[in-house]
N, C-alpha and C. Protein backbone atom coordinates (compact mmCIF):
# COMPACT_ATOMS: atom_id res chain seq x y z
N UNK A 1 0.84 -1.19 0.00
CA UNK A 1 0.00 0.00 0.00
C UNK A 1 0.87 1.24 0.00
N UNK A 2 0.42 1.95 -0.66
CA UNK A 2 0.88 3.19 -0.85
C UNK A 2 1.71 4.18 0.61
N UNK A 3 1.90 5.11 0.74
CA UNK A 3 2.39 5.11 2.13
C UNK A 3 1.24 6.48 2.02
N UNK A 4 0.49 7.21 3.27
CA UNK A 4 -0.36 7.81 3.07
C UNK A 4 -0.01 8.98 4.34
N UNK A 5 0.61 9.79 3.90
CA UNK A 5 1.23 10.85 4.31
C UNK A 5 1.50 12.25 3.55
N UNK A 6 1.41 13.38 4.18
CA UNK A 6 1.06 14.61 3.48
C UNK A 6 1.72 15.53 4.57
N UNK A 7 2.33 16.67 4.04
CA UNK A 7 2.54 17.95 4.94
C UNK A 7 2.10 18.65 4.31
N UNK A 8 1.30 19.54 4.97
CA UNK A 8 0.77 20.75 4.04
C UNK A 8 0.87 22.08 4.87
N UNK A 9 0.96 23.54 4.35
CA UNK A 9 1.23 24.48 5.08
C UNK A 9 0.49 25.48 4.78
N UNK A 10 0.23 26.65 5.04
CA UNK A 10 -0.93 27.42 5.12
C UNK A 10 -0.69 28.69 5.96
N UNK A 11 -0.18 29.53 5.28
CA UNK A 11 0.38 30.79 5.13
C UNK A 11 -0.39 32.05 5.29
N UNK A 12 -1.25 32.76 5.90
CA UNK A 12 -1.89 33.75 5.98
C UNK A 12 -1.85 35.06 6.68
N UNK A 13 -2.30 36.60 6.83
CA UNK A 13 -2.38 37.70 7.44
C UNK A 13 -2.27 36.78 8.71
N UNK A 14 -2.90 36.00 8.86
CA UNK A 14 -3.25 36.10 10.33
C UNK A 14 -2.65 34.50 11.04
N UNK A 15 -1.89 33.88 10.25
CA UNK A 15 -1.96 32.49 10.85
C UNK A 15 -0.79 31.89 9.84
N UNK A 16 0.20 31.21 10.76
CA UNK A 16 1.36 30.33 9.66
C UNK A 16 1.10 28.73 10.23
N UNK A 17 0.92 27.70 9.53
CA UNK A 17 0.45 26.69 10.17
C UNK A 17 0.78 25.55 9.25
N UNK A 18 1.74 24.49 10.07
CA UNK A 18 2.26 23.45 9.10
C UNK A 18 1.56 22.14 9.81
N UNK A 19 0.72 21.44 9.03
CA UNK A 19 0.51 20.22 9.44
C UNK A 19 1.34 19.03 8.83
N UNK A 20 1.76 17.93 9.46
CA UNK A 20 2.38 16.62 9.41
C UNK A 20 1.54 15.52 9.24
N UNK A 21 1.35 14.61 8.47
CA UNK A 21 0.38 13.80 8.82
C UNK A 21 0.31 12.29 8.33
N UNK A 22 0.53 11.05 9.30
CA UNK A 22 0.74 9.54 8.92
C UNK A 22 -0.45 8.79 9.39
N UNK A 23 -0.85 8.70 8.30
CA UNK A 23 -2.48 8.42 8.55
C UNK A 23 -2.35 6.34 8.80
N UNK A 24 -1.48 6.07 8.84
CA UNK A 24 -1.09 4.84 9.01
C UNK A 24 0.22 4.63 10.50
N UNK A 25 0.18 5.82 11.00
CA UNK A 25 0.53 5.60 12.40
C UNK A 25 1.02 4.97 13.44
N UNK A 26 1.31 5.37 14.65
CA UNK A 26 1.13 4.35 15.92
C UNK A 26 0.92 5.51 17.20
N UNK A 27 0.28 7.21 16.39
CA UNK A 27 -0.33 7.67 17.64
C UNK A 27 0.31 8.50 17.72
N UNK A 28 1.73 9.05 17.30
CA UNK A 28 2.79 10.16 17.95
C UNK A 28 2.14 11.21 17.59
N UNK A 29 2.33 12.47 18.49
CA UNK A 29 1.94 13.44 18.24
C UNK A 29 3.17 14.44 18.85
N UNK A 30 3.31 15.77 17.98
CA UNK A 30 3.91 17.11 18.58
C UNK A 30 2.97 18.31 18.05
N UNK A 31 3.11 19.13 18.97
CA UNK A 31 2.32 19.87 18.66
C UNK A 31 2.56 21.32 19.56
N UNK A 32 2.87 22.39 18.82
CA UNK A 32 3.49 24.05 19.28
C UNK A 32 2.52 24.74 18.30
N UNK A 33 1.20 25.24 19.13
CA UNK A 33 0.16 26.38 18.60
C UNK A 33 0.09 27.18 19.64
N UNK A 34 0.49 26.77 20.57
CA UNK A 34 0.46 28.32 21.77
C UNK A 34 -1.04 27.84 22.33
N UNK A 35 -2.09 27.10 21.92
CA UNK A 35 -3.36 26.54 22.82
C UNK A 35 -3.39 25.40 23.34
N UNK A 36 -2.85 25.30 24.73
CA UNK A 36 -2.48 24.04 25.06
C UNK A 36 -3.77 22.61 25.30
N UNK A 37 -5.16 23.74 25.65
CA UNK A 37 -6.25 23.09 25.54
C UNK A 37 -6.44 22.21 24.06
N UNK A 38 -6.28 22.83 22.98
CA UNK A 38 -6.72 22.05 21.90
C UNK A 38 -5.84 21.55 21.23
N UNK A 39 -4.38 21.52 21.79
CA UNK A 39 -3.50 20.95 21.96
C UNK A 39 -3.40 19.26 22.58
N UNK A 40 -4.38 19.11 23.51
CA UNK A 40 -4.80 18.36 24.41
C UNK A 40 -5.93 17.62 23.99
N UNK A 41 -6.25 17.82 22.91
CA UNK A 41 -7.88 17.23 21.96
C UNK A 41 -7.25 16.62 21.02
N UNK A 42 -5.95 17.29 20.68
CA UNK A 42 -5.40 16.68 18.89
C UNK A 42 -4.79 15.33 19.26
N UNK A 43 -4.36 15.78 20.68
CA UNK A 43 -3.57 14.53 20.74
C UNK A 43 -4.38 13.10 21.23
N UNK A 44 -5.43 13.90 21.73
CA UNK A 44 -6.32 11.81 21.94
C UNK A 44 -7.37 11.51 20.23
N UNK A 45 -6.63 12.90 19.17
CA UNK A 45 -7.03 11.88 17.95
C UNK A 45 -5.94 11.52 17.14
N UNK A 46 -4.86 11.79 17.48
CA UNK A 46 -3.35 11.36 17.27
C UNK A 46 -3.69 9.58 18.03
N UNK A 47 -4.09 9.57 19.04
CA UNK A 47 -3.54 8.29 20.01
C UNK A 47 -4.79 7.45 19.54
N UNK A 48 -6.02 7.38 19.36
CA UNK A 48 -6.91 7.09 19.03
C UNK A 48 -7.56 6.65 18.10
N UNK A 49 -7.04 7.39 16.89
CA UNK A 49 -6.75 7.43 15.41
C UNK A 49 -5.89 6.82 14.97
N UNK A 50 -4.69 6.46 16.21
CA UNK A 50 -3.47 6.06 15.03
C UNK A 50 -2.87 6.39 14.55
N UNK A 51 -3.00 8.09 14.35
CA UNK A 51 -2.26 9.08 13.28
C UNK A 51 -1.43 9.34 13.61
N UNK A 52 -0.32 9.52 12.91
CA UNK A 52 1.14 10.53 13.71
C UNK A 52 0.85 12.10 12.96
N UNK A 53 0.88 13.03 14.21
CA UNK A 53 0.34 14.59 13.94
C UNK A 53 1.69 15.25 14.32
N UNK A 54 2.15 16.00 13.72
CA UNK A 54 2.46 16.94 13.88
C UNK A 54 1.86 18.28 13.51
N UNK A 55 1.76 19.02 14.64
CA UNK A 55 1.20 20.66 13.77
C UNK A 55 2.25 21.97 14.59
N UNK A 56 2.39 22.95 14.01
CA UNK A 56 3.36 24.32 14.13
C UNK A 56 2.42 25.13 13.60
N UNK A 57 1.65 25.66 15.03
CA UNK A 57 0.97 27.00 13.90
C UNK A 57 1.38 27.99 15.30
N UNK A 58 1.53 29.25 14.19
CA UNK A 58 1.90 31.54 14.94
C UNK A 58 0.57 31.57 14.41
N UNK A 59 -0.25 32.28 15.41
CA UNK A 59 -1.13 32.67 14.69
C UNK A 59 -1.80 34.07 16.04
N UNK A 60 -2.39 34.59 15.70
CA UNK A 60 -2.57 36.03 15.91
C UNK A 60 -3.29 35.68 17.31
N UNK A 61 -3.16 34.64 18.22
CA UNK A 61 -3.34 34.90 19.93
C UNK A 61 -3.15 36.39 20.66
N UNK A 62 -2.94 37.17 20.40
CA UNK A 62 -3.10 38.35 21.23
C UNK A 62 -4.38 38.83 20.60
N UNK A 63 -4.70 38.49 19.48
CA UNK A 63 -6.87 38.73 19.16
C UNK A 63 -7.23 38.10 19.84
N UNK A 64 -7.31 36.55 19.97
CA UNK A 64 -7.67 35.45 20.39
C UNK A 64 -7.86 34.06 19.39
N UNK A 65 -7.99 33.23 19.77
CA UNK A 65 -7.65 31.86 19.33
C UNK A 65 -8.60 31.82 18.51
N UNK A 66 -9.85 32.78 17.74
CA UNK A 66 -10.01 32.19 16.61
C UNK A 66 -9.50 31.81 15.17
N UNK A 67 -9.23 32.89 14.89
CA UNK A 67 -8.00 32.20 13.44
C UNK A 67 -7.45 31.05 13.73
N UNK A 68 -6.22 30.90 14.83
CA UNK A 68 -5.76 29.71 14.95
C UNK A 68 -6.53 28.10 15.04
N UNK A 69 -7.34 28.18 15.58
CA UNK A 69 -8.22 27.04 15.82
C UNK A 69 -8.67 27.06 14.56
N UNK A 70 -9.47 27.60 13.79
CA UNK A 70 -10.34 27.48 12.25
C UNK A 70 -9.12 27.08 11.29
N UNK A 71 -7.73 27.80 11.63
CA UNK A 71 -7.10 27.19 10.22
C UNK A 71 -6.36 26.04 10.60
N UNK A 72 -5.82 25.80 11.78
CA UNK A 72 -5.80 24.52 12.35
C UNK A 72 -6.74 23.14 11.56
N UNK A 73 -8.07 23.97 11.64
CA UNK A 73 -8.39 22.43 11.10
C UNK A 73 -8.70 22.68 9.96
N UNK A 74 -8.75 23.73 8.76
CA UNK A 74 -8.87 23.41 7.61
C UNK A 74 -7.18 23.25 7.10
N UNK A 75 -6.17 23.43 7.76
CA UNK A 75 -5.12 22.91 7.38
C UNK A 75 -4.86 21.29 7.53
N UNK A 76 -5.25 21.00 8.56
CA UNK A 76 -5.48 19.41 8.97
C UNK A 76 -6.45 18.72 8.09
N UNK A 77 -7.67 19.08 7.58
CA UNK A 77 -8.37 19.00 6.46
C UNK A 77 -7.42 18.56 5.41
N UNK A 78 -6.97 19.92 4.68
CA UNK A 78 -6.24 19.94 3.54
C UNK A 78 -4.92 18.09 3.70
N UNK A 79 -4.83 17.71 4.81
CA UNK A 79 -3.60 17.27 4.89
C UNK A 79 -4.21 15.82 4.73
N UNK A 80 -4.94 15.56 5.60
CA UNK A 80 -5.95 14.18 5.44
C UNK A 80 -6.58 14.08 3.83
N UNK A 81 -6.97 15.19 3.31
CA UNK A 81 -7.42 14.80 2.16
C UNK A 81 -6.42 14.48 1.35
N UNK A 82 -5.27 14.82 1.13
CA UNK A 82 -3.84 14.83 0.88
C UNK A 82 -3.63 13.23 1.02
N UNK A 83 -3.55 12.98 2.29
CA UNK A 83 -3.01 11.63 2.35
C UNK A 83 -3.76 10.96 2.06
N UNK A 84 -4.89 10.94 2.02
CA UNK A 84 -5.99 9.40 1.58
C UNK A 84 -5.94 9.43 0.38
N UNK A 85 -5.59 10.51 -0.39
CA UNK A 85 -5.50 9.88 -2.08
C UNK A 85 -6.79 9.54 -2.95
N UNK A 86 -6.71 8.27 -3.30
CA UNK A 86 -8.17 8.26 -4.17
C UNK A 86 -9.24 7.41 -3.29
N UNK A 87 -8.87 6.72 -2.23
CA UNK A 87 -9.75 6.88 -1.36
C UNK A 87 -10.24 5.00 -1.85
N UNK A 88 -9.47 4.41 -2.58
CA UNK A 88 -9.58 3.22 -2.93
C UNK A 88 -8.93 2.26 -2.19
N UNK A 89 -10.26 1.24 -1.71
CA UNK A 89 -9.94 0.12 -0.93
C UNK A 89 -10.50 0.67 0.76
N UNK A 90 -10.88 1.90 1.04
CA UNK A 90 -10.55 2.41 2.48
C UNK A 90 -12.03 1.65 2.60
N UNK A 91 -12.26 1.46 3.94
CA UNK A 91 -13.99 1.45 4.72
C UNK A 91 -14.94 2.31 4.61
N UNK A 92 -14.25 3.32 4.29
CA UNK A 92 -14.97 4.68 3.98
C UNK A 92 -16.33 5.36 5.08
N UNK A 93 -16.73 4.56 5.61
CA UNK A 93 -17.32 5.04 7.18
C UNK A 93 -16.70 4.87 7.94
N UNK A 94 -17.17 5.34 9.16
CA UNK A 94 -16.51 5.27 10.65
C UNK A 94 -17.74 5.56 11.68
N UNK A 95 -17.50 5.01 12.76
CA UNK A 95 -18.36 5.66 14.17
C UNK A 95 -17.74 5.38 14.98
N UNK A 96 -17.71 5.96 16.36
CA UNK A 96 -17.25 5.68 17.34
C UNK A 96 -18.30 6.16 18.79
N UNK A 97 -18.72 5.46 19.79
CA UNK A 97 -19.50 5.92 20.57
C UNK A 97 -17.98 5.95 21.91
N UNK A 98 -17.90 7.08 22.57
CA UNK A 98 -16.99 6.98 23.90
C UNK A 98 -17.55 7.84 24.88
N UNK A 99 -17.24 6.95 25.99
CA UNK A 99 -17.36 7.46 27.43
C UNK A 99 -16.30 8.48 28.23
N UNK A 100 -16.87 8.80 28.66
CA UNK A 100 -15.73 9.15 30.19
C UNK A 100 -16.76 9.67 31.51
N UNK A 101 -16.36 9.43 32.54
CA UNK A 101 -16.98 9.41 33.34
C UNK A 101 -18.37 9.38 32.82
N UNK A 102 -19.46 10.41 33.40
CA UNK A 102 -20.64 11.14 33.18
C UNK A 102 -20.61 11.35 31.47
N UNK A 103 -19.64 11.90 30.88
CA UNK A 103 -20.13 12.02 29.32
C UNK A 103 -19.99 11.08 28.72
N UNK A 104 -21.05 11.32 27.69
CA UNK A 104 -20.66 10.09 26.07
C UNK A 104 -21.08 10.98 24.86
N UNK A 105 -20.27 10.47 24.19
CA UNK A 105 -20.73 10.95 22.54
C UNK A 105 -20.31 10.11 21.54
N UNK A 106 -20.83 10.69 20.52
CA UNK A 106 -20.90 9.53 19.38
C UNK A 106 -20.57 10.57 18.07
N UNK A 107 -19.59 10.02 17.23
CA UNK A 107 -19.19 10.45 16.12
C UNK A 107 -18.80 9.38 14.60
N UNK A 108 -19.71 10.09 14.04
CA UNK A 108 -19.94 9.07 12.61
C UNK A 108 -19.20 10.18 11.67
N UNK A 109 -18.53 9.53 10.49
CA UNK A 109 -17.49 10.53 9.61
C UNK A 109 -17.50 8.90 8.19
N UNK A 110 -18.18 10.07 7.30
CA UNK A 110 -18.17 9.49 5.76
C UNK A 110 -17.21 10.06 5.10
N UNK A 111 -16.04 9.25 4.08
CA UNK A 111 -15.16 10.23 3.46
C UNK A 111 -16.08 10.17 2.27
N UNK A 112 -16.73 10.81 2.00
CA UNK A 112 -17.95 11.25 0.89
C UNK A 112 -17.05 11.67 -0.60
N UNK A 113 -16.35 12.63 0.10
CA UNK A 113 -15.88 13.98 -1.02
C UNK A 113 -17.04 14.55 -0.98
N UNK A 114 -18.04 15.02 0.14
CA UNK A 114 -18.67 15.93 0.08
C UNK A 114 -18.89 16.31 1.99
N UNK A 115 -18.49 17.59 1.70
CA UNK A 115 -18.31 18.82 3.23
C UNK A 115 -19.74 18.57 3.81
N UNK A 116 -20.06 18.22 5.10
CA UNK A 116 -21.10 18.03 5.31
C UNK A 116 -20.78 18.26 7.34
N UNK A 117 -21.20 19.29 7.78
CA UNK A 117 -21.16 19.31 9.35
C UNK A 117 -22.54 19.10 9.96
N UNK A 118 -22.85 17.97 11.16
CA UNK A 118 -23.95 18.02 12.14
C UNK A 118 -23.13 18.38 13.68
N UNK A 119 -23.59 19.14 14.34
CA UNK A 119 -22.62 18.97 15.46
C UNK A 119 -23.81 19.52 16.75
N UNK A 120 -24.51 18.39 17.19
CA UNK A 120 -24.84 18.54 18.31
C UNK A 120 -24.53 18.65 19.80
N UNK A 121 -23.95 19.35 20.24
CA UNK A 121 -22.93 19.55 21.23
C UNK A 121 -23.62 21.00 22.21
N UNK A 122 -24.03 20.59 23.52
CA UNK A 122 -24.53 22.05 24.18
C UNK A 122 -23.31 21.88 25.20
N UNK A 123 -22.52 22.61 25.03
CA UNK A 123 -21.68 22.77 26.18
C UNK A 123 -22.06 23.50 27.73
N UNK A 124 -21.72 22.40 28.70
CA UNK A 124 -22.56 23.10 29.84
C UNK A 124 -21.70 24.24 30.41
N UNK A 125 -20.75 24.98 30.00
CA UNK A 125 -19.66 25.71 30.42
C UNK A 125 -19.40 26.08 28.97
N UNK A 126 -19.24 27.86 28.78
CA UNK A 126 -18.69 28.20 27.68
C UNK A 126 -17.03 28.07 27.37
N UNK A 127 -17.05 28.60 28.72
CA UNK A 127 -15.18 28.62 28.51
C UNK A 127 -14.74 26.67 29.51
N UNK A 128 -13.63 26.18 28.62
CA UNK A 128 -12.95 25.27 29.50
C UNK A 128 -11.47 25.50 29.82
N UNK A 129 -11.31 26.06 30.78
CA UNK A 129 -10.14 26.94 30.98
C UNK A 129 -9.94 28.34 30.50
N UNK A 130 -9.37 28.40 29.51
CA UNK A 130 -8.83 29.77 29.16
C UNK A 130 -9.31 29.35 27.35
N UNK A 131 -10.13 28.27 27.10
CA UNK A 131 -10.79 27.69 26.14
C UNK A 131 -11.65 28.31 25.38
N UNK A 132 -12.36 29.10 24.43
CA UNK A 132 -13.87 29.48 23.87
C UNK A 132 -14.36 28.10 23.70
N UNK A 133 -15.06 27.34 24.30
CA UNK A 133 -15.46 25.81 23.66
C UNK A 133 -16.45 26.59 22.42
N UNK A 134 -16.73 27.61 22.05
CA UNK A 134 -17.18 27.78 20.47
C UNK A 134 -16.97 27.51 19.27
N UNK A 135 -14.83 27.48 19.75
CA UNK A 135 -14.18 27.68 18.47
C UNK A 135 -13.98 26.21 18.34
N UNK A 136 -14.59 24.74 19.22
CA UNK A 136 -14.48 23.52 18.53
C UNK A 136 -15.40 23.76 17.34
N UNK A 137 -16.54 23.87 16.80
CA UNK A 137 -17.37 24.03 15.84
C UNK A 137 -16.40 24.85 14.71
N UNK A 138 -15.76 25.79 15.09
CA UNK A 138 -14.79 26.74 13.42
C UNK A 138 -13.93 25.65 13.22
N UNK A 139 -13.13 24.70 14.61
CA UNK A 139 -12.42 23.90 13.92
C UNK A 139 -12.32 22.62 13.29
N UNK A 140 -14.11 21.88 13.51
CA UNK A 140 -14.03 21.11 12.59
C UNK A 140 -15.12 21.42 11.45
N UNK A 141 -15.75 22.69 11.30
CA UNK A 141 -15.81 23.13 10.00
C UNK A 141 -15.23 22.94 9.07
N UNK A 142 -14.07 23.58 9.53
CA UNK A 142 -13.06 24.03 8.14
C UNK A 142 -11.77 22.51 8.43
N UNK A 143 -12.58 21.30 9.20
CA UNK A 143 -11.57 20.14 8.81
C UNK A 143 -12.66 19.58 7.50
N UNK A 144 -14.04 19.54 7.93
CA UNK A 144 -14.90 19.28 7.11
C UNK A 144 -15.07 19.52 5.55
N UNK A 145 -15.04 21.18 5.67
CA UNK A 145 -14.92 21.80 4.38
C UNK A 145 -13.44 21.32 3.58
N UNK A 146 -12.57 21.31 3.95
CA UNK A 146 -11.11 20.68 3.38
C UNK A 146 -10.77 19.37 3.12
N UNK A 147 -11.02 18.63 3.97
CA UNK A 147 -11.20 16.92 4.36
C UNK A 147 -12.41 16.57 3.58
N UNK A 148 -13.26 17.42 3.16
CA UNK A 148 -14.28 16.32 1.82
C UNK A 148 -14.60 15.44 2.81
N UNK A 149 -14.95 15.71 4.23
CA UNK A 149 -16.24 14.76 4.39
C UNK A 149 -17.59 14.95 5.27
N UNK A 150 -18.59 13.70 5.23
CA UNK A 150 -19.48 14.30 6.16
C UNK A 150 -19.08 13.58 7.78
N UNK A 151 -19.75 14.50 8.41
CA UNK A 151 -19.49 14.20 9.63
C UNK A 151 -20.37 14.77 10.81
N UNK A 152 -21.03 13.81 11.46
CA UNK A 152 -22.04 14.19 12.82
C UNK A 152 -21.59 14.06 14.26
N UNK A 153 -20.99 14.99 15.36
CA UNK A 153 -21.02 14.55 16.15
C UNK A 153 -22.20 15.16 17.13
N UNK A 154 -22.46 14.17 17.85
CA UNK A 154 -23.29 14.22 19.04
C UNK A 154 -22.38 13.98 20.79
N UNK A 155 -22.76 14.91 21.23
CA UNK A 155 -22.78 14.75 22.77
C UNK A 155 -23.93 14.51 23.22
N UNK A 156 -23.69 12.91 23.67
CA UNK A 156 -25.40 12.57 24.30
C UNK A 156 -25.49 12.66 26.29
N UNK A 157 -24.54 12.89 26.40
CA UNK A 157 -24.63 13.58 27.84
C UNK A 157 -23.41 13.80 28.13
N UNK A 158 -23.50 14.62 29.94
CA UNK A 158 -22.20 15.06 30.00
C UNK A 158 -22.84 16.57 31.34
N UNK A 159 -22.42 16.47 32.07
CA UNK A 159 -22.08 17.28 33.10
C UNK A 159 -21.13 18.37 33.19
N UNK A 160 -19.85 18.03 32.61
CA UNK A 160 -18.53 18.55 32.35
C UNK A 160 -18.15 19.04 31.51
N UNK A 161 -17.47 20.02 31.25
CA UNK A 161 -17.69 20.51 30.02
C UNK A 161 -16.05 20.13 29.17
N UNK A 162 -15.50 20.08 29.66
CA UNK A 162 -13.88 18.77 29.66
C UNK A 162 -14.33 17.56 29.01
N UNK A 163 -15.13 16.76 29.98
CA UNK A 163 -15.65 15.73 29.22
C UNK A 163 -15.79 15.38 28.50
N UNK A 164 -16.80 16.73 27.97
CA UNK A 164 -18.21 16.20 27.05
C UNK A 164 -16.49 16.50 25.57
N UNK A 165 -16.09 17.36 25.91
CA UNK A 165 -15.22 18.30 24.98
C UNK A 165 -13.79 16.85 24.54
N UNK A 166 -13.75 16.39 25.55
CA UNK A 166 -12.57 14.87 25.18
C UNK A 166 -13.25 13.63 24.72
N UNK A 167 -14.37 13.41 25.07
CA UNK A 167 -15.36 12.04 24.56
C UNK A 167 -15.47 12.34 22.82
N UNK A 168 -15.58 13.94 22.68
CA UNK A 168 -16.07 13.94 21.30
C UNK A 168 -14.57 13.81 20.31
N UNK A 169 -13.66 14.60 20.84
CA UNK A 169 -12.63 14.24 20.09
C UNK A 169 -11.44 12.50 20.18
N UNK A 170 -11.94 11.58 21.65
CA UNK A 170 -11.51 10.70 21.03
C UNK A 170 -12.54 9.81 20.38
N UNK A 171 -13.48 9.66 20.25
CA UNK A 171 -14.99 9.51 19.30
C UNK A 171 -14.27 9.49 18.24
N UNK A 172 -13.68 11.08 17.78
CA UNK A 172 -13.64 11.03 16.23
C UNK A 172 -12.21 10.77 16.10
N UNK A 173 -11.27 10.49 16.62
CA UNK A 173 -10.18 9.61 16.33
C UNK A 173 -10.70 8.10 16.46
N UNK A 174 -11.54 7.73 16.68
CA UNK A 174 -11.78 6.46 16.62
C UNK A 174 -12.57 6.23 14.97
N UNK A 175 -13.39 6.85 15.02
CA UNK A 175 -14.62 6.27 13.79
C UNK A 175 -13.05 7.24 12.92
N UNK A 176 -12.50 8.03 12.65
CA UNK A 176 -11.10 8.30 11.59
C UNK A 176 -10.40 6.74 11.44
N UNK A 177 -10.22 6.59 12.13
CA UNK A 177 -9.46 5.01 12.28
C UNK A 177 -10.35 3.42 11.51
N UNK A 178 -11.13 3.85 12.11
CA UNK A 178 -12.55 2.77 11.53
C UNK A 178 -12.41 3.37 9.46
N UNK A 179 -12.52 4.07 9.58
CA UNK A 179 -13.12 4.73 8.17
C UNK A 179 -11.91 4.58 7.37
N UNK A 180 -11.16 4.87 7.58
CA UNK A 180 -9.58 5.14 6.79
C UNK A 180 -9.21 3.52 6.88
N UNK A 181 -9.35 2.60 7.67
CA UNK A 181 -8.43 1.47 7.50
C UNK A 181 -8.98 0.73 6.42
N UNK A 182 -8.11 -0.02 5.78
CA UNK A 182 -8.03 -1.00 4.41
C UNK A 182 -9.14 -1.97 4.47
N UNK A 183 -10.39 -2.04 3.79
CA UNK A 183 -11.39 -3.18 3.79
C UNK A 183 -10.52 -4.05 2.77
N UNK A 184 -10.14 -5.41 3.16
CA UNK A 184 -9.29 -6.43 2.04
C UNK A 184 -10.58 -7.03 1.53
N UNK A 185 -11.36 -6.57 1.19
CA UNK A 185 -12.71 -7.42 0.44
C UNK A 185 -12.40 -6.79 -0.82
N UNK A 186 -12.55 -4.84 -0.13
CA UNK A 186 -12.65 -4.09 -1.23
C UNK A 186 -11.15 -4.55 -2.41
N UNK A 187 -10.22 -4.81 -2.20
CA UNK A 187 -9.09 -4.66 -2.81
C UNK A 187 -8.51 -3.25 -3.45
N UNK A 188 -8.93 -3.07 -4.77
CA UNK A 188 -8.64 -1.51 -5.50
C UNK A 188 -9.95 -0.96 -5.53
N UNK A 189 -10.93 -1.23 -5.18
CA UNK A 189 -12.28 -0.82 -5.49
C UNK A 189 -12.54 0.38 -4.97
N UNK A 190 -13.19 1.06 -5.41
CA UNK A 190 -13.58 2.42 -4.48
C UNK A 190 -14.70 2.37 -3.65
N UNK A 191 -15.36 2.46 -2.74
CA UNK A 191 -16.41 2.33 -2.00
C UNK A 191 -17.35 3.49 -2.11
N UNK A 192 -17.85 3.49 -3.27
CA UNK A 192 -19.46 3.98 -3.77
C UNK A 192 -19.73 3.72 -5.59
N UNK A 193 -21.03 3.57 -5.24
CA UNK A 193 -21.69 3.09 -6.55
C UNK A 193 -21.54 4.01 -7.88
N UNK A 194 -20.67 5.26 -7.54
CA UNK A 194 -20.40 6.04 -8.57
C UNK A 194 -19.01 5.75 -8.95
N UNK A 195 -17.98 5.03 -8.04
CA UNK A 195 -16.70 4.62 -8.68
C UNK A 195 -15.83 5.81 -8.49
N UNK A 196 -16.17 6.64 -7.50
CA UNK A 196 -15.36 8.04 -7.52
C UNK A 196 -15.73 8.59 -6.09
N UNK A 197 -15.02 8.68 -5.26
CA UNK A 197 -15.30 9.63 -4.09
C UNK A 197 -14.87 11.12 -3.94
């Protein structure tokens, strides 16, 4: 199999941001964005996923962490779509339901080639730490919009707002892992009835 790896970089007014990415893995992650919170999310879908991540993003923190977080993940986007290639032979779904304490959530992710966000998530706490928990929604937008796929997550409970905020991201390192790994039925086949994802 091909080896399925991509760096991609992403240069802007407001944001310099290099993603790394081994979508065939064993979990390593580094990671220098100056947000140590979502710093702390990438890495249980680094460990979870399987993926080896690296990311390096400057990005305009004395505004605040929105730029950084939004191009964060349409750079991570860009990089996954990068590495999966033509998308032949993969499982092409994923789900993952996870716990932690009091929370659970559930995250389903189609590599479609079509941008598709559901994100049911009421956070019982706006801020988690020094966190906007708002800017999870800009950042898997723009993984969505880049990454060509659909994707629903749900928080189906949760007290905590930590929790609810780590169940969903190792959720979607899990169903990433499910979806991306090799169906040997499929062989070279592509997985949809149009022959093209």
């Amino acid at each position: 199999m091909t080896e399925r790896k991509a760096s991609v970089t992403r240069d802007t007014l407001e944001t310099q941001i290099t993603v790394d990415v081994n979508l065939d893995g064993t979990g390593v992650s580094e990671f220098n964005t100056g947000i140590p919170f979502l710093e702390h999310m990438l890495d249980q879908v680094a460990r979870h996923g399987l993926v080896d991540l690296k990311i390096e993003a400057k990005g305009d923190l004395h505004i605040d962490a929105h730029h950084t977080v939004e191009d964060i993940g349409i750079t991570l986007g860009q990089a996954f779509a990068q590495a999966v290639g033509s998308k032949a032979g993969i499982t092409r779904y994923g789900h993952a339901y996870v716990p932690l304490d009091e929370a659970l959530s559930r995250v389903v992710i189609d590599f479609s080639g079509r941008p598709g966000l559901e994100m049911n998530v009421e956070f019982v706490r706006a801020r988690i730490g020094e966190f906007d928990a708002d800017l999870f929604y800009e950042f898997f937008q723009g993984f969505v919009n880049h990454a060509q796929v659909t994707l629903h997550l749900d928080n189906l409970r949760g007290s905590n707002a930590h929790h609810q905020a780590e169940t969903l991201f190792k959720a979607f390192g899990r169903a990433v892992r499910m979806a991306l790994t090799p169906d040997p039925r499929m062989g070279d086949i592509t997985p949809s009835t149009k022959g093209v994802l």
